[in-house]
Protein backbone atom coordinates (compact mmCIF):
# COMPACT_ATOMS: atom_id res chain seq x y z
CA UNK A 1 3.41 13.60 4.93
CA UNK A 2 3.64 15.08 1.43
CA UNK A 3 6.86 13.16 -0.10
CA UNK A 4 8.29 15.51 -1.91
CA UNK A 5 12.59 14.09 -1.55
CA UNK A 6 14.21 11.25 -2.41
CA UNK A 7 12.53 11.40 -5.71
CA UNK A 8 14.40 10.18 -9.54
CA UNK A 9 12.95 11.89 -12.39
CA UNK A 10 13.91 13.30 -15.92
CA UNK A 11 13.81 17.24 -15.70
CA UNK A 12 13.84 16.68 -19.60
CA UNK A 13 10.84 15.26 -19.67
CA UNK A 14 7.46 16.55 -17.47
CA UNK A 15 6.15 12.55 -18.19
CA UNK A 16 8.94 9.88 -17.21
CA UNK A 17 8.59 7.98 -14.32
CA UNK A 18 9.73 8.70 -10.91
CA UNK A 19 10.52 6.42 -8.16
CA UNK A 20 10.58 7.35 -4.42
CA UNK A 21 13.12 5.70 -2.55
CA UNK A 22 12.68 4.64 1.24
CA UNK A 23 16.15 3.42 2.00
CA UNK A 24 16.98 0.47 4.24
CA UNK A 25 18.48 2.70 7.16
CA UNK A 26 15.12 4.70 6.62
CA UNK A 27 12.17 4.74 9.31
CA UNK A 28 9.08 6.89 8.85
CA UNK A 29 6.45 7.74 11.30
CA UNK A 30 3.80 8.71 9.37
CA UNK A 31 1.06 8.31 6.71
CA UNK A 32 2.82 8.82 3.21
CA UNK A 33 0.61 9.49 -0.26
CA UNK A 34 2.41 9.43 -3.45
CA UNK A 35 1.65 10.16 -6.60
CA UNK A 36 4.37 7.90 -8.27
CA UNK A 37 6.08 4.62 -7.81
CA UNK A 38 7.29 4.00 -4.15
CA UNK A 39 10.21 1.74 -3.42
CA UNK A 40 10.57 0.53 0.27
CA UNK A 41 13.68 -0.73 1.50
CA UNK A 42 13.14 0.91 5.13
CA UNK A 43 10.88 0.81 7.99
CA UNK A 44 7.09 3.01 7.32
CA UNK A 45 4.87 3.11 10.75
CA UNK A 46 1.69 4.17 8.74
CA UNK A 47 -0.61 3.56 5.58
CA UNK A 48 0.83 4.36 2.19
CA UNK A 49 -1.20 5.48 -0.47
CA UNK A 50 -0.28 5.59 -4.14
CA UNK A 51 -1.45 6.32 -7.48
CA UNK A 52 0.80 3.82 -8.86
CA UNK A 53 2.99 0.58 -7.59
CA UNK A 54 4.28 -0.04 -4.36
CA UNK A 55 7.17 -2.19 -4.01
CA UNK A 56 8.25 -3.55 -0.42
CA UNK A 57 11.84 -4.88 -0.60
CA UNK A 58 13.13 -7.89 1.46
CA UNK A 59 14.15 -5.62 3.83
CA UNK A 60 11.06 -3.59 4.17
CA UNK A 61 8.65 -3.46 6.53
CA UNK A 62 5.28 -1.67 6.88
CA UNK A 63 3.51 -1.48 9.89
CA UNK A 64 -0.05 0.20 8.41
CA UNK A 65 -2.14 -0.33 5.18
CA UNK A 66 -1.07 -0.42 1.45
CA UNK A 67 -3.65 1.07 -0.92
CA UNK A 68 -2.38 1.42 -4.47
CA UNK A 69 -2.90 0.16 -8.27
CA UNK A 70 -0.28 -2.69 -8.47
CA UNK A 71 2.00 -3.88 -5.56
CA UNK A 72 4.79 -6.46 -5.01
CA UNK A 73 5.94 -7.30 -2.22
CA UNK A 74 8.47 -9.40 -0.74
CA UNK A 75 9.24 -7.75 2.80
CA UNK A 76 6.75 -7.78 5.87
CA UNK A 77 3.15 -6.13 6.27
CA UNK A 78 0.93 -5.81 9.30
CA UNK A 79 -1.84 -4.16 7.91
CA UNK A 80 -4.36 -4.64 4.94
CA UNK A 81 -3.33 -4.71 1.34
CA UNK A 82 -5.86 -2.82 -0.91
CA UNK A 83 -4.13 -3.71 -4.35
CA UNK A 84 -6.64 -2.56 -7.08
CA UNK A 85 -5.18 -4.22 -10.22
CA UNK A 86 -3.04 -6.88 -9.37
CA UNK A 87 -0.43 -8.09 -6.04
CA UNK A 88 2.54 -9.89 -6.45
CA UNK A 89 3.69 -11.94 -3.05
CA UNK A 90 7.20 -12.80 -3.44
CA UNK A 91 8.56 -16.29 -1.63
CA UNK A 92 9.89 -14.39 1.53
CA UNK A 93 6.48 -12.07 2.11
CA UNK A 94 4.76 -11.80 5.36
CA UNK A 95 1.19 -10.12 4.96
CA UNK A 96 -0.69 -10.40 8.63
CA UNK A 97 -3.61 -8.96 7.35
CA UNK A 98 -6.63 -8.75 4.70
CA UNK A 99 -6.21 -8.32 0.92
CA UNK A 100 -8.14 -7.09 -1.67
CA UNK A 101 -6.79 -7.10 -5.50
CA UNK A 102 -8.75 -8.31 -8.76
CA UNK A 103 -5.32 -10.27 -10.15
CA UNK A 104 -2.95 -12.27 -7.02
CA UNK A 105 0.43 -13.81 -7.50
CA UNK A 106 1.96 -15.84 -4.58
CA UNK A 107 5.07 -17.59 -5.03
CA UNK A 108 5.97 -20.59 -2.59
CA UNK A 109 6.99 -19.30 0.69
CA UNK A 110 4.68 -16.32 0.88
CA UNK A 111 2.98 -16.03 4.09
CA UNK A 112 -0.17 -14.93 4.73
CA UNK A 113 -2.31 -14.34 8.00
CA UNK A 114 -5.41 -13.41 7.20
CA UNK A 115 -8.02 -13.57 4.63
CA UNK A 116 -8.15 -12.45 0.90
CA UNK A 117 -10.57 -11.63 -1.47
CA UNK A 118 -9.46 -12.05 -5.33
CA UNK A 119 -11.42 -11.96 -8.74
CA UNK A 120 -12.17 -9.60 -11.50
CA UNK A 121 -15.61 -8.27 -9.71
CA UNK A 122 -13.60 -7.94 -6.42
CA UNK A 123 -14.60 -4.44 -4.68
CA UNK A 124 -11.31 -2.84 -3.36
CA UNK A 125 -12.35 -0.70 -0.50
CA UNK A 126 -10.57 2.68 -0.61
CA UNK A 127 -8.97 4.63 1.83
CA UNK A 128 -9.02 2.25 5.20
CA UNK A 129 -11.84 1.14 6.08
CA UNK A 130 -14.16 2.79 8.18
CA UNK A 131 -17.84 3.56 8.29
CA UNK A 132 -19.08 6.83 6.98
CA UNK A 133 -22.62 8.12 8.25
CA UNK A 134 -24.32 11.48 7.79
CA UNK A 135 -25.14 14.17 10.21
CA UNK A 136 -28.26 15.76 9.94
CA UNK A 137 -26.44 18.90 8.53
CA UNK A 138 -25.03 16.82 5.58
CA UNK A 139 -21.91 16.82 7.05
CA UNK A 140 -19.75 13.28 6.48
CA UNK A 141 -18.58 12.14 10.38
CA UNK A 142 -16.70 9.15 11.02
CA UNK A 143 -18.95 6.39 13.07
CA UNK A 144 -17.12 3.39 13.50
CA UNK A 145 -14.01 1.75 12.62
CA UNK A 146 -14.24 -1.78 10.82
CA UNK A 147 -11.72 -4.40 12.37
């Protein structure tokens, strides 16, 4: 899913920030990859990919991975949290699942199932994470799935 609506930006300006906007009524079925900012108040069945910070309301919920730069999050995840820079678990998260950021915040309450791997030299797998073997035609084919 390309998001292309719900979008804020300056016309004025080609460089100010934008924010998409998944409202708390909202719920997606699908994979969603963003170039800017995302905002979820809503419901997203799928991984979310972006090239900057993800922000998971109270309200929100995502049932799939989160792969961006920075996150915070203070609504419910049941999936893996691929934060490359730095995570921010606010005192009413839920995060059933692994996470991988260089710089982690966790406020009292935040709940976490699952393991986490945090430091400066941490490796933040991208994409999800899945084995990648060649064919003997050079071609990249998925083996295996990691879980």
């Amino acid at each position: 899913m390309k998001n292309t609506s719900n979008s804020n930006s300056n016309s004025r300006s080609g460089s100010s920030p934008s924010i998409t906007y998944i409202t708390k009524s909202t719920e997606i079925t699908a994979d969603m990859f963003c170039e800017d900012d995302v905002r979820i108040a809503g419901t997203v069945d799928g991984k979310i990919e972006s090239k900057k910070k993800v922000m998971l309301t109270e309200s929100g919920k995502v049932n799939g991975s989160i792969h961006s730069p920075d996150a915070d999050i203070s609504g419910s995840v049941s999936g893996d949290v691929k934060a490359s820079e730095s995570l921010v678990l606010r005192a009413s998260a839920i995060v059933d699942g692994k996470i991988f950021t260089k710089k982690l915040t966790i406020e009292n309450g935040a709940q976490i199932k699952g393991s986490f791997q945090v430091g400066p030299n941490v490796s933040v797998p991208s994409g999800d994470s899945q084995t990648v073997r060649k064919t003997t035609a050079g071609n990249k084919k998925k083996d295996e799935t990691d879980n």
